[in-house]
Protein backbone atom coordinates (compact mmCIF):
# COMPACT_ATOMS: atom_id res chain seq x y z
CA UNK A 1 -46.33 -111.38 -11.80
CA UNK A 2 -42.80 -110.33 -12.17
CA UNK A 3 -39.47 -109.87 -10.69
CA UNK A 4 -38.63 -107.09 -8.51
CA UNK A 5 -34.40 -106.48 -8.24
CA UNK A 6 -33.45 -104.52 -4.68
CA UNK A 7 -30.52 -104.57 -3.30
CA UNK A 8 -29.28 -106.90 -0.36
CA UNK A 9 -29.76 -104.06 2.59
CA UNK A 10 -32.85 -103.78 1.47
CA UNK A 11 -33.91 -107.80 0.97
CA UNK A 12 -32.21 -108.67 4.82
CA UNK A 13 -34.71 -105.50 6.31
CA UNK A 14 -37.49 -107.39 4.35
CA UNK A 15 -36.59 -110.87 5.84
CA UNK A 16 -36.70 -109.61 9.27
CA UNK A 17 -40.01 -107.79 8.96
CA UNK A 18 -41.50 -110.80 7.30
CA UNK A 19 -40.33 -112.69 10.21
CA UNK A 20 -41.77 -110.44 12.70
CA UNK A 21 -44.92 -109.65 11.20
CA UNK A 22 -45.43 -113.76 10.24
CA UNK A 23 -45.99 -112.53 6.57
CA UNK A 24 -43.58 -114.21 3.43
CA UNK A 25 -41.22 -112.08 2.02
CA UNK A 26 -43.62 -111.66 -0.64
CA UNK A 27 -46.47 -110.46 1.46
CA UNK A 28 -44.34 -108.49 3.29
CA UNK A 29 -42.83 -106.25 0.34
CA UNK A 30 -46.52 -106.17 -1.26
CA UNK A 31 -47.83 -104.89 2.05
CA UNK A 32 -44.54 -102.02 2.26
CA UNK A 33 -45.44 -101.16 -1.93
CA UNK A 34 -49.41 -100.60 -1.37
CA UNK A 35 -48.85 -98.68 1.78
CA UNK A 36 -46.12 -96.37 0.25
CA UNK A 37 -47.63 -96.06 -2.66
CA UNK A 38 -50.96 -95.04 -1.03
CA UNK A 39 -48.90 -92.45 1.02
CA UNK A 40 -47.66 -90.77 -1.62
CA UNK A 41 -51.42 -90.70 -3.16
CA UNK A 42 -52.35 -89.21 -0.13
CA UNK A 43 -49.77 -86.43 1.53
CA UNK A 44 -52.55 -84.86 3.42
CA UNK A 45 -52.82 -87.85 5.58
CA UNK A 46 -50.19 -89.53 7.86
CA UNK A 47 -48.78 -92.90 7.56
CA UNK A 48 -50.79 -93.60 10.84
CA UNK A 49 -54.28 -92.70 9.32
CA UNK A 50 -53.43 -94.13 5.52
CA UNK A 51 -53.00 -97.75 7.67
CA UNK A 52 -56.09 -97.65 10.09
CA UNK A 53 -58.43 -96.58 6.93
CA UNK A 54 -56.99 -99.56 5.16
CA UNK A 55 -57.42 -101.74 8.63
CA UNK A 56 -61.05 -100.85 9.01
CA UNK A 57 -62.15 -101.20 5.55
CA UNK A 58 -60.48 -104.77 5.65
CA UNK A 59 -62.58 -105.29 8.25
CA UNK A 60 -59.99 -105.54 11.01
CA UNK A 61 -60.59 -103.40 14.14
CA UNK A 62 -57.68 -103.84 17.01
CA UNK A 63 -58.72 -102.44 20.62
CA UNK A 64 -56.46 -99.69 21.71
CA UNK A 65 -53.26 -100.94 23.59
CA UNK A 66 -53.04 -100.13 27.34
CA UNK A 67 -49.70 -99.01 27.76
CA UNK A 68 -49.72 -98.56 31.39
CA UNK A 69 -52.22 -101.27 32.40
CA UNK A 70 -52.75 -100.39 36.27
């Protein structure tokens, strides 16, 4: 384990997704490295695809959102 320097911008954007997404800070920024990191492994595939392959093989399957429930 080690420290990671960013700059503030970037630390307050963190905070606030943390916060939204109920994750630490820590959590959060692991969860922004892997996904970038398998993005750029991966330039074939969207962002959108790279997250629900990771989703499904962590064994977590959402039901589409309605966005105009009648």
């Amino acid at each position: 384990m080690g420290i990671v320097n960013i700059d503030d911008e970037l630390h307050d954007q963190l905070r606030r997704a943390a916060k939204m997404s109920c994750r630490s800070i820590n959590a959060q920024a692991a969860y922004w490295i892997r996904l970038g990191m398998l993005c750029e492994m991966n330039p074939g595939q969207s962002f959108t695809e790279i997250a629900a392959r990771e989703r499904r093989e962590a064994g977590l399957t959402l039901p589409p959102l309605a966005l105009n429930p009648a």
